[in-house]
PDB file of N, CA and C in Angstrom:
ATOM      1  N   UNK A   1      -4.272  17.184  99.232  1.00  0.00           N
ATOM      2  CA  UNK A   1      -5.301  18.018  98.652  1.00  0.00           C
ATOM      3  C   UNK A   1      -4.931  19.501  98.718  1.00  0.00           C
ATOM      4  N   UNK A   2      -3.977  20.042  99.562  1.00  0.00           N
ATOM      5  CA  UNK A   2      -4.046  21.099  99.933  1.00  0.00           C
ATOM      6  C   UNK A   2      -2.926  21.407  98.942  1.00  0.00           C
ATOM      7  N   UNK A   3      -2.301  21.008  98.069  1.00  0.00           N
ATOM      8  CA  UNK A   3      -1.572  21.346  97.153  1.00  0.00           C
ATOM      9  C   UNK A   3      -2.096  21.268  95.799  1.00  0.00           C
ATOM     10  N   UNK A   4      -2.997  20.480  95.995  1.00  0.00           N
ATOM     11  CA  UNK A   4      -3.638  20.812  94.261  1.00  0.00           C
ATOM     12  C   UNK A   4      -4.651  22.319  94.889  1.00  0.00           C
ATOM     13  N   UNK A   5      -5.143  22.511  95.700  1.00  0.00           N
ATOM     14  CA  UNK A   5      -5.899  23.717  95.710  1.00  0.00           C
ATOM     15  C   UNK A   5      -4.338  24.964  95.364  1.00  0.00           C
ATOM     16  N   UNK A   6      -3.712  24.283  95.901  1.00  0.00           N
ATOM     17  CA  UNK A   6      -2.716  25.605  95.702  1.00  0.00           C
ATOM     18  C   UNK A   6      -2.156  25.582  94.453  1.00  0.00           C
ATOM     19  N   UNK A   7      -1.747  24.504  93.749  1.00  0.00           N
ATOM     20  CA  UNK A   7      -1.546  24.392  92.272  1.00  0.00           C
ATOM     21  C   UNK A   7      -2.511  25.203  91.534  1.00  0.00           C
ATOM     22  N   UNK A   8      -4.009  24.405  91.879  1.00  0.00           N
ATOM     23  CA  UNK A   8      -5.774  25.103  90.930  1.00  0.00           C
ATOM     24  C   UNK A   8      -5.510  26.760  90.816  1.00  0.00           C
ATOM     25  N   UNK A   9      -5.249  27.193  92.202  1.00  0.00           N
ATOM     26  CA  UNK A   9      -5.566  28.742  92.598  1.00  0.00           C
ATOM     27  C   UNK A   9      -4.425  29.626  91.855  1.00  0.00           C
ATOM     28  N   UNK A  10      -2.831  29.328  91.994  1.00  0.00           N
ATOM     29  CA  UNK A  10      -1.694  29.429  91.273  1.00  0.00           C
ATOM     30  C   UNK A  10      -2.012  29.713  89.917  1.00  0.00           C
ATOM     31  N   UNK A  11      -2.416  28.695  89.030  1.00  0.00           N
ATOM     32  CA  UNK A  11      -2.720  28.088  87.910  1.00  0.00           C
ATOM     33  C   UNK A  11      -4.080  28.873  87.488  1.00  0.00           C
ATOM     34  N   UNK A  12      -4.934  29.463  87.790  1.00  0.00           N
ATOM     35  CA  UNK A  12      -5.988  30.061  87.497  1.00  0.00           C
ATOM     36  C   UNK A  12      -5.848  31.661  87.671  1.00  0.00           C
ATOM     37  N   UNK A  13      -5.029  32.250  88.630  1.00  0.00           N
ATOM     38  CA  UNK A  13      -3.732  33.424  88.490  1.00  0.00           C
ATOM     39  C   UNK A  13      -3.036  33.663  87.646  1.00  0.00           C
ATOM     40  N   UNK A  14      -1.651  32.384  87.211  1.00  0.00           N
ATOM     41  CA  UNK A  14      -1.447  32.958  86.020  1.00  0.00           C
ATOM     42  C   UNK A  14      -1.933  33.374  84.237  1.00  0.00           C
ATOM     43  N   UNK A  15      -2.835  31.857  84.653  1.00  0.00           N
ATOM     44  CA  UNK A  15      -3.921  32.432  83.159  1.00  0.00           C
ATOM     45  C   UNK A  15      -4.539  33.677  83.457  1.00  0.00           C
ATOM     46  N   UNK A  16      -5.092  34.538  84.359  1.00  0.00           N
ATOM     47  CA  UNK A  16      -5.772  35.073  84.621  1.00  0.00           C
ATOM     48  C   UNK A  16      -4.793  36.642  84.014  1.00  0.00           C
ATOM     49  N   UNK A  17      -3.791  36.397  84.625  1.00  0.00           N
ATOM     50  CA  UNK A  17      -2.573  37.309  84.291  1.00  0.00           C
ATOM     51  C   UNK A  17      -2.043  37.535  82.835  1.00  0.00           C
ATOM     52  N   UNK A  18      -2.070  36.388  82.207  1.00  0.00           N
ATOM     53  CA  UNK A  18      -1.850  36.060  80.145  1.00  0.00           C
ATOM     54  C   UNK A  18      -3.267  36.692  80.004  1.00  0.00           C
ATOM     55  N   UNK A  19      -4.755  36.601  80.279  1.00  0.00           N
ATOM     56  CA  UNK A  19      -5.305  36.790  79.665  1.00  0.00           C
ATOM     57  C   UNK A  19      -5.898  38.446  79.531  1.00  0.00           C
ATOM     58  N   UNK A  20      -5.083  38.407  80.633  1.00  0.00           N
ATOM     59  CA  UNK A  20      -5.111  40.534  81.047  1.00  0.00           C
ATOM     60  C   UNK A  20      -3.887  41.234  79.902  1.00  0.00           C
ATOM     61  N   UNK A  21      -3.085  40.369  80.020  1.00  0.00           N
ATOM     62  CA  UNK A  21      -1.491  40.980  79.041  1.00  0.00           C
ATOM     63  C   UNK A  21      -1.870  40.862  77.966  1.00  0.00           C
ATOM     64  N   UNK A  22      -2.374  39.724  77.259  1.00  0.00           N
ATOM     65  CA  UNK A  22      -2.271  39.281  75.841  1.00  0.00           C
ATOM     66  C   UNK A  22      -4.483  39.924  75.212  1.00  0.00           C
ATOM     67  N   UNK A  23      -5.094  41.032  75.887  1.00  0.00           N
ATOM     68  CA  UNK A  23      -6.619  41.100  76.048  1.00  0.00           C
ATOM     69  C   UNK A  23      -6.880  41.036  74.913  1.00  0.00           C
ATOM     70  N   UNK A  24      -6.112  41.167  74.064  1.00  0.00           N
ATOM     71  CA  UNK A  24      -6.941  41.133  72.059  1.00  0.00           C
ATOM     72  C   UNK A  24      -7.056  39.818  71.930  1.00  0.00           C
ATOM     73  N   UNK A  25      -6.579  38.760  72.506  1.00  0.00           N
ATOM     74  CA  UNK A  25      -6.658  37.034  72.152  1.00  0.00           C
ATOM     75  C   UNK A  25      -7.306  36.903  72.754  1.00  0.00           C
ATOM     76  N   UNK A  26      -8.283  36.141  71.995  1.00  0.00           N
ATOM     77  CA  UNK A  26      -9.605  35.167  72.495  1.00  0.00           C
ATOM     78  C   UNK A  26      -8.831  33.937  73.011  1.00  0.00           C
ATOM     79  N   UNK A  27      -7.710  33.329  72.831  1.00  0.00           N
ATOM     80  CA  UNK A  27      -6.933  32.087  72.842  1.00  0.00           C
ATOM     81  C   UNK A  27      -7.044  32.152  74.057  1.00  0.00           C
ATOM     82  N   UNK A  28      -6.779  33.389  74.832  1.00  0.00           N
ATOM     83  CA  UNK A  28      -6.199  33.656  76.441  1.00  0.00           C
ATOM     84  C   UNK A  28      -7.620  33.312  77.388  1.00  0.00           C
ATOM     85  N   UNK A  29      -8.663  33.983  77.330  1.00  0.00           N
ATOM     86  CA  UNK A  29      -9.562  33.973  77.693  1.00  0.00           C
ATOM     87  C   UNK A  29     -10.543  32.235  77.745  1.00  0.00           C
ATOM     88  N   UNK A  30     -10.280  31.777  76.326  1.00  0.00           N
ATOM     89  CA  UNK A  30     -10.791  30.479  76.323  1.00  0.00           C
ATOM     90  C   UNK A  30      -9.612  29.321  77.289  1.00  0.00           C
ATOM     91  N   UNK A  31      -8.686  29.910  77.623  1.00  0.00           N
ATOM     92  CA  UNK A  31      -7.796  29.175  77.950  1.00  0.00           C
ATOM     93  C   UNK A  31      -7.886  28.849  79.761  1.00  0.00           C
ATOM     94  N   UNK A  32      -8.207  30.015  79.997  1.00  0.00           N
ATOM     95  CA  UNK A  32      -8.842  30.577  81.471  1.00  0.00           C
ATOM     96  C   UNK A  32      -9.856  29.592  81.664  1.00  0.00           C
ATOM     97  N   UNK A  33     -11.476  29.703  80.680  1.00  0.00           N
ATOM     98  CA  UNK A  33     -12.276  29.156  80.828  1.00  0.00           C
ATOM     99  C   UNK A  33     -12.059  27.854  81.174  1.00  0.00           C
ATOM    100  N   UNK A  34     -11.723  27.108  80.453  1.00  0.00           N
ATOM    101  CA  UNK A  34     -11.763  26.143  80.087  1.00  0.00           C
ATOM    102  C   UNK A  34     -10.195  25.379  81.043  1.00  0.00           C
ATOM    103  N   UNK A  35      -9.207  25.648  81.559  1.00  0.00           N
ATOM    104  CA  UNK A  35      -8.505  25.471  82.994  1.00  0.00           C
ATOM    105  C   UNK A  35      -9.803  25.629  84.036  1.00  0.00           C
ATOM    106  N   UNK A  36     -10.727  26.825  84.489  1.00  0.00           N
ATOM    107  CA  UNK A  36     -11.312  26.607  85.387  1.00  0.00           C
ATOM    108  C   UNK A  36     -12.523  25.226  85.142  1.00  0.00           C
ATOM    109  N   UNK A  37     -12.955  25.493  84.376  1.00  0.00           N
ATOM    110  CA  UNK A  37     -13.677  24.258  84.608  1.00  0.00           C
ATOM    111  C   UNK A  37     -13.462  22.625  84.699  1.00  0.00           C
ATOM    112  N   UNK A  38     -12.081  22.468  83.996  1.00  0.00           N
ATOM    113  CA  UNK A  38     -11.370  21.149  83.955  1.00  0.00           C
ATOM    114  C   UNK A  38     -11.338  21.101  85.563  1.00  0.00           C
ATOM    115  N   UNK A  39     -10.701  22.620  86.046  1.00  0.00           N
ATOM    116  CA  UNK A  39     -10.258  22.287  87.602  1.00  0.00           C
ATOM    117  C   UNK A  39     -11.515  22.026  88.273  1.00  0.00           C
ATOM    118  N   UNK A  40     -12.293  22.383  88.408  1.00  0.00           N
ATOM    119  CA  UNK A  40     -13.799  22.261  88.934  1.00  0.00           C
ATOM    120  C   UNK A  40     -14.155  20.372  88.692  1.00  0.00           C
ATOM    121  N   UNK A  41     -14.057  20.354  87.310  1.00  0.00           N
ATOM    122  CA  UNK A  41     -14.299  19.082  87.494  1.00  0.00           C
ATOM    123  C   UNK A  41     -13.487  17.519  87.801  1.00  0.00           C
ATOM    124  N   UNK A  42     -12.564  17.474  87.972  1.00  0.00           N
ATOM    125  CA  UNK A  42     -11.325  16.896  88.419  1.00  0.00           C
ATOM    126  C   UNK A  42     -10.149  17.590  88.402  1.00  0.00           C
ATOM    127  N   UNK A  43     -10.076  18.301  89.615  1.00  0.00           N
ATOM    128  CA  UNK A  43      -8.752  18.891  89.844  1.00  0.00           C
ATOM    129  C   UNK A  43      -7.293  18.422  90.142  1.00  0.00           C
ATOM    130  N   UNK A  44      -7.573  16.965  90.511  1.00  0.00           N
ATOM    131  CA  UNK A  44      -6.382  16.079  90.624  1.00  0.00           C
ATOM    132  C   UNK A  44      -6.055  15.639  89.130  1.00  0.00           C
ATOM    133  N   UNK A  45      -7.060  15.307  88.254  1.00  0.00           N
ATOM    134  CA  UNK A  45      -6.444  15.217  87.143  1.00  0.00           C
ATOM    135  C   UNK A  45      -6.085  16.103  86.047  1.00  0.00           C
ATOM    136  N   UNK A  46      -6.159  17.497  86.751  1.00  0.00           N
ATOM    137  CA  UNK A  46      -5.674  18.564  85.769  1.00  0.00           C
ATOM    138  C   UNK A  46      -4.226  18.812  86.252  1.00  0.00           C
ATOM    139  N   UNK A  47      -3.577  18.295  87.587  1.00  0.00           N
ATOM    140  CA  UNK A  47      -2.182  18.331  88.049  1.00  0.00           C
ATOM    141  C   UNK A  47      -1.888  17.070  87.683  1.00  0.00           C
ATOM    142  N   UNK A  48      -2.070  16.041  87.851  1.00  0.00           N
ATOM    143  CA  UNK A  48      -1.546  14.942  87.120  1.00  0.00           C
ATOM    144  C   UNK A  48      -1.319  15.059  85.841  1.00  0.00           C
ATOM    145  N   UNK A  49      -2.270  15.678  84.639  1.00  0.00           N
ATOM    146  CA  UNK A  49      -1.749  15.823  83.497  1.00  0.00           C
ATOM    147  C   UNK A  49      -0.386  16.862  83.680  1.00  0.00           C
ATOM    148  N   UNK A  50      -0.536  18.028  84.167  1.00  0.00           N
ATOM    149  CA  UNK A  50       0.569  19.448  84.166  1.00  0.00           C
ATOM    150  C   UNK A  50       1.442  18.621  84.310  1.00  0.00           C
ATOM    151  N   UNK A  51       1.291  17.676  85.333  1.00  0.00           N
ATOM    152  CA  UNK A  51       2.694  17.118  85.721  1.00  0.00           C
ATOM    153  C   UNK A  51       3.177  15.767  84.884  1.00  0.00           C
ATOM    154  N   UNK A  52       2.858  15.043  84.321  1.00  0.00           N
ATOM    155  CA  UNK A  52       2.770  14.339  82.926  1.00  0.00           C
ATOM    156  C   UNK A  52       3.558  15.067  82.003  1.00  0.00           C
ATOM    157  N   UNK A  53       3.351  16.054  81.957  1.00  0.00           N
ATOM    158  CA  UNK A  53       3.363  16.785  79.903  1.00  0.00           C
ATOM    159  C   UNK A  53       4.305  18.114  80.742  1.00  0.00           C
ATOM    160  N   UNK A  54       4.794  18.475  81.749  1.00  0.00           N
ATOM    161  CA  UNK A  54       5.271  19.745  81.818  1.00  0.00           C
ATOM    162  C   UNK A  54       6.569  19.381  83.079  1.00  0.00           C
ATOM    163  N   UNK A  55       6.197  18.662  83.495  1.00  0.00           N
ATOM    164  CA  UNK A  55       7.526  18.516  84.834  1.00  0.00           C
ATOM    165  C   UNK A  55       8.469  18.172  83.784  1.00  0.00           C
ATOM    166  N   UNK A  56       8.868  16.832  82.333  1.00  0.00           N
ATOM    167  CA  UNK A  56       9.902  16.428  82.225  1.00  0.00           C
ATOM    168  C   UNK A  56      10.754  17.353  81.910  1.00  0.00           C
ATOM    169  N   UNK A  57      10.288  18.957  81.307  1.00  0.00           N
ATOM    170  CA  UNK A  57      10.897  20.324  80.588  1.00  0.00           C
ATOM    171  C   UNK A  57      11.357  20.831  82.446  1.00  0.00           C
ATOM    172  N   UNK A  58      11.159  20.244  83.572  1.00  0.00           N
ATOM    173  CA  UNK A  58      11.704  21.489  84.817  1.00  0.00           C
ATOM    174  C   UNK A  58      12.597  21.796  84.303  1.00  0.00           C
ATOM    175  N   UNK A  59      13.780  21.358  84.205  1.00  0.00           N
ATOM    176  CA  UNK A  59      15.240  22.016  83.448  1.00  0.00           C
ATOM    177  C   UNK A  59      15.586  22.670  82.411  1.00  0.00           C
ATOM    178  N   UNK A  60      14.589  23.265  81.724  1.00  0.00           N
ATOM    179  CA  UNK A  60      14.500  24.336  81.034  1.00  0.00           C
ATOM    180  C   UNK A  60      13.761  25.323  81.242  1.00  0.00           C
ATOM    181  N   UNK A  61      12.877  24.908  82.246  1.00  0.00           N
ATOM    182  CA  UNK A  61      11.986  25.880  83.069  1.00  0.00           C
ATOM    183  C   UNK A  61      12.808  26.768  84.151  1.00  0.00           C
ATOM    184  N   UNK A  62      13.802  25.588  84.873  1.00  0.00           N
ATOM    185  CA  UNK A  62      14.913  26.042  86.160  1.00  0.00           C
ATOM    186  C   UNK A  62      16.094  27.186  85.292  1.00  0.00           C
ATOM    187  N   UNK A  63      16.043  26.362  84.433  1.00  0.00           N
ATOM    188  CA  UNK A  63      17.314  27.095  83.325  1.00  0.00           C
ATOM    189  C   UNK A  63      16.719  28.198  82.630  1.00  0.00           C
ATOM    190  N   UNK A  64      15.997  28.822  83.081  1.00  0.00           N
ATOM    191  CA  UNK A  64      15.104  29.704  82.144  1.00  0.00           C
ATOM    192  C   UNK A  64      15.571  29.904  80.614  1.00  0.00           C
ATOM    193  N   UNK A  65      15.239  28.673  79.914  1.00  0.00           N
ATOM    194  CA  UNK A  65      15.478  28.051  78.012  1.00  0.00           C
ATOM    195  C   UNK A  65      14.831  28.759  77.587  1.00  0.00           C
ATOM    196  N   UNK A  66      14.897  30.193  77.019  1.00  0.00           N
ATOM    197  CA  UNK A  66      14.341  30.673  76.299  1.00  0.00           C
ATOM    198  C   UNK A  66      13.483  30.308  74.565  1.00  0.00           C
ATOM    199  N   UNK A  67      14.580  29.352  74.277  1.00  0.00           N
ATOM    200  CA  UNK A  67      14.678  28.984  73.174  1.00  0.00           C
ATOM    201  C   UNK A  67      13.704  27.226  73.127  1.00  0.00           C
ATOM    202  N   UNK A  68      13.680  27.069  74.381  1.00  0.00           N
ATOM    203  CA  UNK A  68      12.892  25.522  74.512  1.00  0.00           C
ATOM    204  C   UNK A  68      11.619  26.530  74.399  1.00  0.00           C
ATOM    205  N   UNK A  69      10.529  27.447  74.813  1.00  0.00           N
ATOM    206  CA  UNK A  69       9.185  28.314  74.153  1.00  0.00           C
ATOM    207  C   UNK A  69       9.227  28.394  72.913  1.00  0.00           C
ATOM    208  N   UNK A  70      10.508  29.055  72.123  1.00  0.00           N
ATOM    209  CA  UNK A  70      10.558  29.048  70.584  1.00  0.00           C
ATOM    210  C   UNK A  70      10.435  28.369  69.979  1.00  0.00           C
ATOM    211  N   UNK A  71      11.530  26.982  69.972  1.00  0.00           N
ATOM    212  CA  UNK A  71      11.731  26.054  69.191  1.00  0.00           C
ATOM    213  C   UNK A  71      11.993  24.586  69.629  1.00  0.00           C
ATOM    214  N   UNK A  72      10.785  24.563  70.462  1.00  0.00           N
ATOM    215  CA  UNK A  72      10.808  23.104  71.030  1.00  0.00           C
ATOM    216  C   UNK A  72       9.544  22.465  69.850  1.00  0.00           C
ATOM    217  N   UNK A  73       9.718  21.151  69.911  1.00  0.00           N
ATOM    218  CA  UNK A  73       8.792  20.782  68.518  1.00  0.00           C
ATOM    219  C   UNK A  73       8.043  20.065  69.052  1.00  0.00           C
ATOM    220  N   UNK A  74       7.063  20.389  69.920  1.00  0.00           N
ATOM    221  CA  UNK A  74       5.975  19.984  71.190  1.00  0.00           C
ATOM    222  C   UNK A  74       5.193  18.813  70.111  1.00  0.00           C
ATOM    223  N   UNK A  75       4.862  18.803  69.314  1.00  0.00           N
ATOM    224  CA  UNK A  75       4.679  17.290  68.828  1.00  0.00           C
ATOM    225  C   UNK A  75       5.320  15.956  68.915  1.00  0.00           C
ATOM    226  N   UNK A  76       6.370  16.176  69.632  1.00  0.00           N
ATOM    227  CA  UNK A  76       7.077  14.946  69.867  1.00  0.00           C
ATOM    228  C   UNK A  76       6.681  14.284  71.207  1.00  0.00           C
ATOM    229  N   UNK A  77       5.308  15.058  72.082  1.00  0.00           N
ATOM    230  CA  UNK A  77       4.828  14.632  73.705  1.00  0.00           C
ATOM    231  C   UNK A  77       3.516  14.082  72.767  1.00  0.00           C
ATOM    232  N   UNK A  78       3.522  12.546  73.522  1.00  0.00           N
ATOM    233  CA  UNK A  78       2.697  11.937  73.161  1.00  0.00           C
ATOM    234  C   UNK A  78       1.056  12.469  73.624  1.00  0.00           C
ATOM    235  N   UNK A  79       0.234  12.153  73.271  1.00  0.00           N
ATOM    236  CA  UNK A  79      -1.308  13.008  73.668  1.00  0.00           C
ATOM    237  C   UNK A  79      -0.839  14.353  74.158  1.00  0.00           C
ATOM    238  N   UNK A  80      -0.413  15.337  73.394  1.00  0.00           N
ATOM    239  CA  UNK A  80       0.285  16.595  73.408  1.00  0.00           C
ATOM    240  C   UNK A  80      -1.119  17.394  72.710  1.00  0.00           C
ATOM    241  N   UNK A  81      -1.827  17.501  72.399  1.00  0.00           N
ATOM    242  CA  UNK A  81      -2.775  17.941  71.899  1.00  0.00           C
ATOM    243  C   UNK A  81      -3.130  19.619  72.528  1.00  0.00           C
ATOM    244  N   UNK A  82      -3.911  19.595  73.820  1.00  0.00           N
ATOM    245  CA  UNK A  82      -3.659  20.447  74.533  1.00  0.00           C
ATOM    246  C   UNK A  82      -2.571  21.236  75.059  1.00  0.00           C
ATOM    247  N   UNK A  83      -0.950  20.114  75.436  1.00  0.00           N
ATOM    248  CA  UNK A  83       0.114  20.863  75.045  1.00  0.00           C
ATOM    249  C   UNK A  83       0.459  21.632  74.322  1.00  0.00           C
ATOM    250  N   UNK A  84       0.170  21.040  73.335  1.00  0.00           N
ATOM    251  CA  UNK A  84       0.704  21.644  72.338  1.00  0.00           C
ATOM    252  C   UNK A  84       0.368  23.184  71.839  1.00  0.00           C
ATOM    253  N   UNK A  85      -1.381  23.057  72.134  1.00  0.00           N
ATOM    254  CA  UNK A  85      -1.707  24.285  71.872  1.00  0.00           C
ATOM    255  C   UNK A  85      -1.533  25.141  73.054  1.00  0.00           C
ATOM    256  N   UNK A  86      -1.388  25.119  74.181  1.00  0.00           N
ATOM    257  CA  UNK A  86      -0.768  25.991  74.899  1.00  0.00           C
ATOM    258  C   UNK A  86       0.627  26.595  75.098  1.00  0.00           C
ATOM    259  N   UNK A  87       1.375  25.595  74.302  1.00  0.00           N
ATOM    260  CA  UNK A  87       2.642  25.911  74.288  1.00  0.00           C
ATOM    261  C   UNK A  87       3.064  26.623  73.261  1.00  0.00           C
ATOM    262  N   UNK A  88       2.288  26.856  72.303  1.00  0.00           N
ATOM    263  CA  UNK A  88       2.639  27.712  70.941  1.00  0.00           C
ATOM    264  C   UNK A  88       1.492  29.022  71.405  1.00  0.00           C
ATOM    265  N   UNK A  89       1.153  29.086  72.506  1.00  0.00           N
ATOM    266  CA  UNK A  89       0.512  30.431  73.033  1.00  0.00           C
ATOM    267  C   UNK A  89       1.909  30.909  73.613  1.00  0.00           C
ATOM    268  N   UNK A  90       2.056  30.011  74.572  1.00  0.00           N
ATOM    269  CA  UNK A  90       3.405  30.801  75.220  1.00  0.00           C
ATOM    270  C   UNK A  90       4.380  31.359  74.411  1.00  0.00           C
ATOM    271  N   UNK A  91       4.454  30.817  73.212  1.00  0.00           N
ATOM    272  CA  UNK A  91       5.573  31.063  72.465  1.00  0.00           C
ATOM    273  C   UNK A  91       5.098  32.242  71.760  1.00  0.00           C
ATOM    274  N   UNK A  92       4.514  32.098  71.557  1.00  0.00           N
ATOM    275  CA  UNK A  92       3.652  33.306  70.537  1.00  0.00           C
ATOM    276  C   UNK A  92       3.762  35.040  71.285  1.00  0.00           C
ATOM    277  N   UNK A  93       3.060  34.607  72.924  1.00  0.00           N
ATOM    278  CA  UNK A  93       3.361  35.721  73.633  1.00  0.00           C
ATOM    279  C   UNK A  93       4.693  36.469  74.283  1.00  0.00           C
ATOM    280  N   UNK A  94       5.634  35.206  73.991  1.00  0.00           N
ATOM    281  CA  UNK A  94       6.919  35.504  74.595  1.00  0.00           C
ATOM    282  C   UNK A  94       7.364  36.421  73.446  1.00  0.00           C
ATOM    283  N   UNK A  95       7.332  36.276  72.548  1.00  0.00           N
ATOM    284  CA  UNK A  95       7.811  37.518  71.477  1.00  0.00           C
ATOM    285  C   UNK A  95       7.483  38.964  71.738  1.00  0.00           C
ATOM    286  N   UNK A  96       6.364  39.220  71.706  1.00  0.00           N
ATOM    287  CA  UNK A  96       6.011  40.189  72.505  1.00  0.00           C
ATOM    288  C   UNK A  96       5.749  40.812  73.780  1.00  0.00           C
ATOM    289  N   UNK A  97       6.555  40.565  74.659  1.00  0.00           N
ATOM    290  CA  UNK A  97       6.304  41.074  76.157  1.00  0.00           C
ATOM    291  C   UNK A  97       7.628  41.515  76.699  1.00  0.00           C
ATOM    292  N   UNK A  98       7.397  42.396  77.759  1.00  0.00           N
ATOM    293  CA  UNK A  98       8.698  43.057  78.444  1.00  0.00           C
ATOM    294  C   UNK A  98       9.335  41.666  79.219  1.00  0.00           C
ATOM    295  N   UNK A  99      10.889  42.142  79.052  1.00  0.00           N
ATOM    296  CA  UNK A  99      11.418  41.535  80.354  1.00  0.00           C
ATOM    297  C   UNK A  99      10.870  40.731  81.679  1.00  0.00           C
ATOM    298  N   UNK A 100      10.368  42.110  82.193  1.00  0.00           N
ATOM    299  CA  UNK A 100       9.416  42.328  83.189  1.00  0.00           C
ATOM    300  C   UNK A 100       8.472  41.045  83.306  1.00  0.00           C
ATOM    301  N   UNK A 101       8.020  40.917  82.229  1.00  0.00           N
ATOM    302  CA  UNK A 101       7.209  39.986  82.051  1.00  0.00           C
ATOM    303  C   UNK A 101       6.805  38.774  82.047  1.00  0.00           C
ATOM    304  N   UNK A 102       8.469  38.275  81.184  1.00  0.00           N
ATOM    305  CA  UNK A 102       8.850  37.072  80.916  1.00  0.00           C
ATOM    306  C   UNK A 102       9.755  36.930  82.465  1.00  0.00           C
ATOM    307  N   UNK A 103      10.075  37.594  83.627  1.00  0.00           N
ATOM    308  CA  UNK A 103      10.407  37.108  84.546  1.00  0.00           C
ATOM    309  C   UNK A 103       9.344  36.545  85.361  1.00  0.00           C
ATOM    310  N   UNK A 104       7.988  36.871  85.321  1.00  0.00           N
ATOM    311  CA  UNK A 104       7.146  36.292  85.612  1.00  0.00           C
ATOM    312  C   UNK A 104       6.290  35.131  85.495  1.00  0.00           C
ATOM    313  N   UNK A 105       6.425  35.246  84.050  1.00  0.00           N
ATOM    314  CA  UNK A 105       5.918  34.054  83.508  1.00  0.00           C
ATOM    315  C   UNK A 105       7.313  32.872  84.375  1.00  0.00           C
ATOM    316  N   UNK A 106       8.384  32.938  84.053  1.00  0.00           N
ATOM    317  CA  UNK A 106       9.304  32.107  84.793  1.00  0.00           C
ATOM    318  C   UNK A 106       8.760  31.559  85.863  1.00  0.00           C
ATOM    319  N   UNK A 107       8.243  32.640  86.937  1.00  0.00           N
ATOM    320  CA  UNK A 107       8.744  32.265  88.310  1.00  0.00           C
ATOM    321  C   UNK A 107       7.234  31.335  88.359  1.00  0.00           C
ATOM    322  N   UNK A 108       6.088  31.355  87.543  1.00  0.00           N
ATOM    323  CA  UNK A 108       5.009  31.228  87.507  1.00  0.00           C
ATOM    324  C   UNK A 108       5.049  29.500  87.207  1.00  0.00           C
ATOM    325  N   UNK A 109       5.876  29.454  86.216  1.00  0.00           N
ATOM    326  CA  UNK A 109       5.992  27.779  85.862  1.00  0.00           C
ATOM    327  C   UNK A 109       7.000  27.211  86.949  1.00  0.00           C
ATOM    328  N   UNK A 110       8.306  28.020  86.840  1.00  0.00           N
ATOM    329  CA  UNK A 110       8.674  26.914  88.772  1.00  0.00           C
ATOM    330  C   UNK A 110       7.871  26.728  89.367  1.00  0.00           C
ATOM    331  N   UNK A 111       6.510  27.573  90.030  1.00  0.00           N
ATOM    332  CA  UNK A 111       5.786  27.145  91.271  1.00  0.00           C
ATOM    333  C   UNK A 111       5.127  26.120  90.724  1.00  0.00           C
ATOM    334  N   UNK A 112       4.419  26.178  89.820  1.00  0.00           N
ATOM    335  CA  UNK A 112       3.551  25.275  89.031  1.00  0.00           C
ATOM    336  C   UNK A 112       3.962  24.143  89.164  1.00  0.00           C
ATOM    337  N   UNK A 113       5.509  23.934  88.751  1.00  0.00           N
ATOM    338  CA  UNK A 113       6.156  22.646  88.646  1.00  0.00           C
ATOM    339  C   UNK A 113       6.162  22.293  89.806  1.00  0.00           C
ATOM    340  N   UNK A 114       6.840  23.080  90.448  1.00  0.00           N
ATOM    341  CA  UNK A 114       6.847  22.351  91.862  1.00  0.00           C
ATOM    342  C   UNK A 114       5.508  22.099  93.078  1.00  0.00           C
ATOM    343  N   UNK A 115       4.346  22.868  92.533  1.00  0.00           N
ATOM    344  CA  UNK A 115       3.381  22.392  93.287  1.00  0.00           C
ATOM    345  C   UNK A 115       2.754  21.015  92.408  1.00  0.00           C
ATOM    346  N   UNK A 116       2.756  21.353  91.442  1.00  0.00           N
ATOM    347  CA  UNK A 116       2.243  19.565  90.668  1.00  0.00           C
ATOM    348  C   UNK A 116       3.254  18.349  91.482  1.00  0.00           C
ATOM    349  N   UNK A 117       4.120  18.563  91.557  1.00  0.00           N
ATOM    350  CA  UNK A 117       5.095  17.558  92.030  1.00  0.00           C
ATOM    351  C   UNK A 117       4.678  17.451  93.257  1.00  0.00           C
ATOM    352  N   UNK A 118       4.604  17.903  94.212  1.00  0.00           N
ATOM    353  CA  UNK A 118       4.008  18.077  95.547  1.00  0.00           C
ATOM    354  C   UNK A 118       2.626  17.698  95.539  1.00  0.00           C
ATOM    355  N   UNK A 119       1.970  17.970  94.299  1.00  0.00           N
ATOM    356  CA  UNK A 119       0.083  17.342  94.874  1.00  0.00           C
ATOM    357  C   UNK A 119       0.542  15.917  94.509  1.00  0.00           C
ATOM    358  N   UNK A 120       0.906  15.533  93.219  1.00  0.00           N
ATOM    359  CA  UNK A 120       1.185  14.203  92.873  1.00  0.00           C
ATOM    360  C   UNK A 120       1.877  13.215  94.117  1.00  0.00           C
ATOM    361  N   UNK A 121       2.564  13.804  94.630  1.00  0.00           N
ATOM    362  CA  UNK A 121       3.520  13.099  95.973  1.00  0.00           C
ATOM    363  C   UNK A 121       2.653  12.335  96.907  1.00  0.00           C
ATOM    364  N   UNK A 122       1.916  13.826  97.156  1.00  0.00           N
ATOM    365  CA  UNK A 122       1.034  13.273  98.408  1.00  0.00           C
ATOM    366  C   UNK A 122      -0.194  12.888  98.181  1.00  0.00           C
ATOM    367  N   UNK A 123      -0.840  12.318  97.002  1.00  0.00           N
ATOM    368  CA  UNK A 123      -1.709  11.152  96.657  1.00  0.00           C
ATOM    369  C   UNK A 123      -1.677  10.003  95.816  1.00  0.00           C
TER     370      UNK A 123
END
């Protein structure tokens, strides 16, 4: 349990962080919302999905793939729905942001990955 709180809390930080960078998108803000309340209402199954639909990419996440945000064709993850639309946010914002930025977003999806992997483990 003590890793999905740390996944939830992680995970509600970095949206919190997109939705401060990217403040003219409503996308960002509904995206926030709507993570906190999924987490509120089953928080084990909001890391079980992350980790479903986002661990099999670690190696382009580890490899920091610039080009897997651009031109990955996220319709090919089955019930990708929600993927999908978060992943053409990321992509969308990666065009526009500093360096700076996109080193963050990085280090933001390693932890992610690796705390989903870690809540999933230990239940």
């Amino acid at each position: 349990m003590a890793f999905t709180k740390l996944f939830t809390s992680t995970m509600k930080e970095f949206l919190n962080k997109l939705r401060i960078l990217k403040k003219d998108d409503v996308i960002f803000e509904d995206a926030y919302n709507n993570f906190c309340m999924a987490s509120r209402l089953d928080s084990q199954n909001v890391v079980v999905q992350f980790n479903e639909y986002v661990s099999p990419y670690k190696g382009e996440i580890r490899d920091k793939n610039e080009n897997f945000f651009l031109n990955f064709d996220y319709s090919v993850i089955d019930g990708s729905d929600g993927v999908d639309t978060y992943s053409k946010i990321l992509a969308n914002i990666w065009k526009g942001v500093s360096e700076e930025s996109k080193v963050s977003i990085w280090k933001y999806l390693e932890v992610l990955v690796c705390l989903s992997s870690k809540a999933c483990e230990a239940n």
